[in-house]
Protein backbone atom coordinates (compact mmCIF):
# COMPACT_ATOMS: atom_id res chain seq x y z
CA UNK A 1 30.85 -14.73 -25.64
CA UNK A 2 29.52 -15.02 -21.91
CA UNK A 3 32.12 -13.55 -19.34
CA UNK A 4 30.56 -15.34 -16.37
CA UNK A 5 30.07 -12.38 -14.24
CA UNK A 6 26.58 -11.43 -13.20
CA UNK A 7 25.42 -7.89 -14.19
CA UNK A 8 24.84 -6.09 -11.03
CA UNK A 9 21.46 -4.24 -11.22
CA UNK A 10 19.72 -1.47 -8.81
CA UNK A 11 16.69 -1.18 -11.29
CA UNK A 12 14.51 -3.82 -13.01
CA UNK A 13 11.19 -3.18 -14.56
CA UNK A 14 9.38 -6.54 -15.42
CA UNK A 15 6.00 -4.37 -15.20
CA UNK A 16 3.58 -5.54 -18.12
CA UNK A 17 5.23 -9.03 -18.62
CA UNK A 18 2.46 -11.47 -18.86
CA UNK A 19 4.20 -14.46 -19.26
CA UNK A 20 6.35 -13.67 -16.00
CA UNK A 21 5.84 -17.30 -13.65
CA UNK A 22 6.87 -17.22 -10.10
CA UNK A 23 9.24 -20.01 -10.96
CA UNK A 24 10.38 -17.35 -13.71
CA UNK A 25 10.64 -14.43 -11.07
CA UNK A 26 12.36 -16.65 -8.21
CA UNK A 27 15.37 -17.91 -10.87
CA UNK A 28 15.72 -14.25 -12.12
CA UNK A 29 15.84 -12.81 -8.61
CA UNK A 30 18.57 -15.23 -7.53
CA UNK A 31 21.14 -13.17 -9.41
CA UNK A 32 20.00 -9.74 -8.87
CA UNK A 33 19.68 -9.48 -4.81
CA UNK A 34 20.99 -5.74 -4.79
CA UNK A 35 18.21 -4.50 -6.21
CA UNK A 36 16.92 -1.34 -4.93
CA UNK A 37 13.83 -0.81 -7.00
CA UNK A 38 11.79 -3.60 -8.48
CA UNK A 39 8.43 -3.15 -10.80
CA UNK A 40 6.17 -6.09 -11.07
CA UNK A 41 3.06 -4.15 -11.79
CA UNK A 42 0.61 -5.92 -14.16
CA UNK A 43 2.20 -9.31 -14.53
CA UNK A 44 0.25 -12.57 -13.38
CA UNK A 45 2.94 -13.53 -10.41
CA UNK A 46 1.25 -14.96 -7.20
CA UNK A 47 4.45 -14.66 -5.20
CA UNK A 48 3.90 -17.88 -3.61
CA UNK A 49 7.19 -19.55 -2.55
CA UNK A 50 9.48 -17.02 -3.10
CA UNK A 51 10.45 -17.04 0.38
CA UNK A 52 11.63 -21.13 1.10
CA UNK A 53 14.28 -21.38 2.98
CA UNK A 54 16.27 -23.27 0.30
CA UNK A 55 16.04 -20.13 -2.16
CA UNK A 56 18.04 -17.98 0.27
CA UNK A 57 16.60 -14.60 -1.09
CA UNK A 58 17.51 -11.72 0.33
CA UNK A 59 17.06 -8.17 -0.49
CA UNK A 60 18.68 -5.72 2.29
CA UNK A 61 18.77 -2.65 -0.73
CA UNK A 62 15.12 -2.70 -1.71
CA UNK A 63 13.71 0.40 -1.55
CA UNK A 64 10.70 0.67 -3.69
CA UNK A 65 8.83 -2.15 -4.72
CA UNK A 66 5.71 -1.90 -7.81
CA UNK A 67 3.36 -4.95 -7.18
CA UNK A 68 0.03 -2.38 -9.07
CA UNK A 69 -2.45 -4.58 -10.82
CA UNK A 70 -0.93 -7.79 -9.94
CA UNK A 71 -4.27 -9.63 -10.05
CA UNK A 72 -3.00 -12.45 -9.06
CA UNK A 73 -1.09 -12.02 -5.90
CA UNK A 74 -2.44 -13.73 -3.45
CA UNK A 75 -2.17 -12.62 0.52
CA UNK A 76 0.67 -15.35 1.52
CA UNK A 77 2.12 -14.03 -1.78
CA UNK A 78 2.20 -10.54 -0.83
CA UNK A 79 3.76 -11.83 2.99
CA UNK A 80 6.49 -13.80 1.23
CA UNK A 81 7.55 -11.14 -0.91
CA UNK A 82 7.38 -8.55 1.82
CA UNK A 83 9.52 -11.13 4.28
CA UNK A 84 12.43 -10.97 1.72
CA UNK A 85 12.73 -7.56 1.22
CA UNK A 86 10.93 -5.54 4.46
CA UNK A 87 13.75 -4.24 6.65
CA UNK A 88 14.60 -1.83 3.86
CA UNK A 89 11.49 -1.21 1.45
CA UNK A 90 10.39 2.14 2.28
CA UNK A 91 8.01 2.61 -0.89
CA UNK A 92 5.34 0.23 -1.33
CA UNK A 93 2.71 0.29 -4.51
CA UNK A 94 -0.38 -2.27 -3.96
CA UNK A 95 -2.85 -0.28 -6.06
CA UNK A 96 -5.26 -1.94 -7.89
CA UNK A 97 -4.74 -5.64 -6.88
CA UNK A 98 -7.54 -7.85 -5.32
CA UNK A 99 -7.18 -8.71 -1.82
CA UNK A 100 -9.77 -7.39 0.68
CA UNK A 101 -7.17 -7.43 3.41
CA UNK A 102 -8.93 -9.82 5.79
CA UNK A 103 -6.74 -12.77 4.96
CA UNK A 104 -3.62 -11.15 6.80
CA UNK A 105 -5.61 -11.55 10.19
CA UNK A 106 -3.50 -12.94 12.35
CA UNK A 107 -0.21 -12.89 10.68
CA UNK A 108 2.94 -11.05 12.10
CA UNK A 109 4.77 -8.56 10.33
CA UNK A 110 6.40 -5.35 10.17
CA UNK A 111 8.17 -3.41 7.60
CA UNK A 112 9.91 -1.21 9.97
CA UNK A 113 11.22 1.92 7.17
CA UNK A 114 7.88 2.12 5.33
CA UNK A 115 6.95 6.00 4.42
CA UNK A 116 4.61 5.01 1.20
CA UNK A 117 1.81 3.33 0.58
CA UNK A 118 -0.48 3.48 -2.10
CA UNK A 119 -3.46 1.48 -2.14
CA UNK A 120 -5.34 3.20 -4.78
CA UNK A 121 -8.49 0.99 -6.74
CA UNK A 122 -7.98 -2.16 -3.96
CA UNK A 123 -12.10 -2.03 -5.11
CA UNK A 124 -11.88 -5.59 -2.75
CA UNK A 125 -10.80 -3.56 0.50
CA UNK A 126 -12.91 -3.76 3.30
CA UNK A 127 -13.10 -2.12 6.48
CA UNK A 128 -11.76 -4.63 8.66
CA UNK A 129 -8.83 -5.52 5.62
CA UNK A 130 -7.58 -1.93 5.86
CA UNK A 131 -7.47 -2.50 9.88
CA UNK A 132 -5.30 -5.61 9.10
CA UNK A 133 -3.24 -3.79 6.47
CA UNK A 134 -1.66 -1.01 8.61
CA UNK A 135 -1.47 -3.48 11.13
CA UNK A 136 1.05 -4.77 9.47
CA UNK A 137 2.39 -1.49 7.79
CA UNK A 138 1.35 1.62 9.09
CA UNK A 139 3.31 2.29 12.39
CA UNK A 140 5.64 4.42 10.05
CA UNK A 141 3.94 5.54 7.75
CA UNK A 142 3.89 8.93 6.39
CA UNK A 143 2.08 8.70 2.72
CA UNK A 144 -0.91 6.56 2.50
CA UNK A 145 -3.65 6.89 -0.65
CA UNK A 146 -6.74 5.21 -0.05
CA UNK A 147 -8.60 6.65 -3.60
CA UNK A 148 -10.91 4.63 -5.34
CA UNK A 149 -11.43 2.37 -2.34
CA UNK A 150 -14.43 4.57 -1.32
CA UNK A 151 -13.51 4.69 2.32
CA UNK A 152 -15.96 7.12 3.23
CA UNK A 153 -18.82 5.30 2.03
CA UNK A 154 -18.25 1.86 3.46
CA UNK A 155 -16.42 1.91 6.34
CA UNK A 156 -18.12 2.79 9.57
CA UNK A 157 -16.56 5.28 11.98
CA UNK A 158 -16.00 3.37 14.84
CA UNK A 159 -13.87 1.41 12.65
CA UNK A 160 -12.44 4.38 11.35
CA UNK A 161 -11.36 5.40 14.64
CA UNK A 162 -9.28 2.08 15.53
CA UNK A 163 -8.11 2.35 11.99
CA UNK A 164 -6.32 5.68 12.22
CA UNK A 165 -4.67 5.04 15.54
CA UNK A 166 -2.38 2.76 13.70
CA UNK A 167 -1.09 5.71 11.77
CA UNK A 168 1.01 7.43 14.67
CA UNK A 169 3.18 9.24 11.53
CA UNK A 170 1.23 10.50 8.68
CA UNK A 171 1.38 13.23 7.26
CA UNK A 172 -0.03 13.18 4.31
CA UNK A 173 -3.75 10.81 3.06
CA UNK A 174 -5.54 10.44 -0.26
CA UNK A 175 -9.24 9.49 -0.43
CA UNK A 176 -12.09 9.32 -2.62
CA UNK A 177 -15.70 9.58 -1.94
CA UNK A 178 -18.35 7.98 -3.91
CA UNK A 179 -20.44 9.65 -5.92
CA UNK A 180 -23.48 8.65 -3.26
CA UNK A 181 -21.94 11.46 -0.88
CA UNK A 182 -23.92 14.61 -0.03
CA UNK A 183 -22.22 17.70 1.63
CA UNK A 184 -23.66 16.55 4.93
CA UNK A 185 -22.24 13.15 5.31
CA UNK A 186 -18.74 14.58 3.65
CA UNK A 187 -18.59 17.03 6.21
CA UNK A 188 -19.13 15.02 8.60
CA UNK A 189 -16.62 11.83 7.51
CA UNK A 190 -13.95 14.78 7.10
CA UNK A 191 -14.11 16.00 10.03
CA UNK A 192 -14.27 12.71 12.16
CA UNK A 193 -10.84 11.68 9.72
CA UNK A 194 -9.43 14.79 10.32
CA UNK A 195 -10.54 14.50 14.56
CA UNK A 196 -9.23 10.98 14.80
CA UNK A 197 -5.67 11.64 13.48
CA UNK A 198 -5.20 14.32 15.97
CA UNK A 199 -4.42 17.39 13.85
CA UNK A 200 -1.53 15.50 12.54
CA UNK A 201 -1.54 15.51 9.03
CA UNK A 202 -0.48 17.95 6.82
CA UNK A 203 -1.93 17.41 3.43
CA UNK A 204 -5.41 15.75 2.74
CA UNK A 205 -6.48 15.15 -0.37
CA UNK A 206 -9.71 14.46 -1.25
CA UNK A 207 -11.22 13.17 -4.79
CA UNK A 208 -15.11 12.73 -6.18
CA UNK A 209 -15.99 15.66 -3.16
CA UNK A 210 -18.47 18.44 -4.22
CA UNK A 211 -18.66 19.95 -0.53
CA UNK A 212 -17.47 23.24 1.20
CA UNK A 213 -15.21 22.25 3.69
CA UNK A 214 -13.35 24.12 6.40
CA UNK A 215 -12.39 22.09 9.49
CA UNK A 216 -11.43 23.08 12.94
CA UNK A 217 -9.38 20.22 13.70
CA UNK A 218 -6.55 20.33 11.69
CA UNK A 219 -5.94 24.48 11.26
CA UNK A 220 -2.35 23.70 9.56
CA UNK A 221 -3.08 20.65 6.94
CA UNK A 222 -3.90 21.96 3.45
CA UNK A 223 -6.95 20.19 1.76
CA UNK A 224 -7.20 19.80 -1.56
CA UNK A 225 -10.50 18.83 -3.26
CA UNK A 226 -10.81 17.37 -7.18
CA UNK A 227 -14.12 16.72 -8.74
């Protein structure tokens, strides 16, 4: 027998649900707006109109929000669910989903707590989408993982450069290099990274790297290298 109260939730895992609509999401969010983790990963949600004005969502607790292989989500998606939820978030998992990045040009947004954000596998990421990425979330950020986006190979430096200046916090980076890489050009992509960010970071982490490195720039980061 139904008691009409509404369970009050601060965890919900809908990660692997296929079937999960937007319409589906939006009329199960409506009674759980204290949430302060939410997993979407790996469902087919686009996130498109979750944030009309006449669904009055709202989530001031979010802390950590899962959107990983969500192959679906589309850039005004990912915006709408951000807008409902960014004032608090500080733990933010796009890994794996299939935006380049470039579609957020000239949008306006902030998520003003973010420490974490993984990126890992965006294979669509380009140069000039990263740029427009931490535009929009990297003025406190502390955690970023780039790997299996191959940011060594494909974006320029120059690019690089502009790129890193929008990361005034972080401590701590995760990238991959492509198998293409010889010890020269590693060397040298580390070193410009590690130049650019102004000895600032304290871990690096570097995946897919076969080189030797020791760099002068940043005596008091630790760099770890996996094959």
């Amino acid at each position: 027998m139904s008691t009409g109260k509404t369970v009050r939730l601060s965890h919900l895992s809908l990660a692997g649900c296929k079937q999960l609509t937007d319409k589906g999401l939006l009329n199960l969010l409506k009674n759980w707006q204290n949430l302060k983790s939410l997993d979407l990963s790996c469902t087919n949600i686009t996130g498109t109109g979750l944030a009309l004005a006449n669904h009055q969502l709202c989530f001031t607790w979010l802390q950590k929000l899962e959107l990983r292989g969500c192959k679906q989500l589309t850039s005004q998606g990912l915006c709408e669910i951000i807008s409902i939820s960014r004032s608090s978030i500080k733990h933010l998992d796009l890994s794996r989903i299939k935006i380049s990045g470039e579609e957020l040009a000239g949008r306006e947004m902030s998520i003003p707590n973010l420490n974490h954000l993984d990126l890992t596998c965006c294979k669509t990421l380009t140069a000039d989408g990263l740029y427009e990425v931490l535009r929009f979330f990297g003025s406190t950020l502390q955690n970023l993982i780039l790997d299996g986006t191959n940011v060594g190979n494909i974006f320029p430096f120059d690019s690089l450069n502009r790129t890193t200046k929008l990361l005034p916090n972080l401590r701590r980076l995760e990238v991959g290099l492509g198998s293409k890489s010889d010890d020269s050009f590693t060397t040298l992509f580390l070193n410009y990274l590690l130049r650019t960010t102004d000895g600032k970071l304290r871990q690096l982490k570097v995946s897919r790297c076969y080189a030797v490195f020791e760099s002068k720039y940043a005596p008091n980061c630790k760099i770890d290298f996996h094959r």
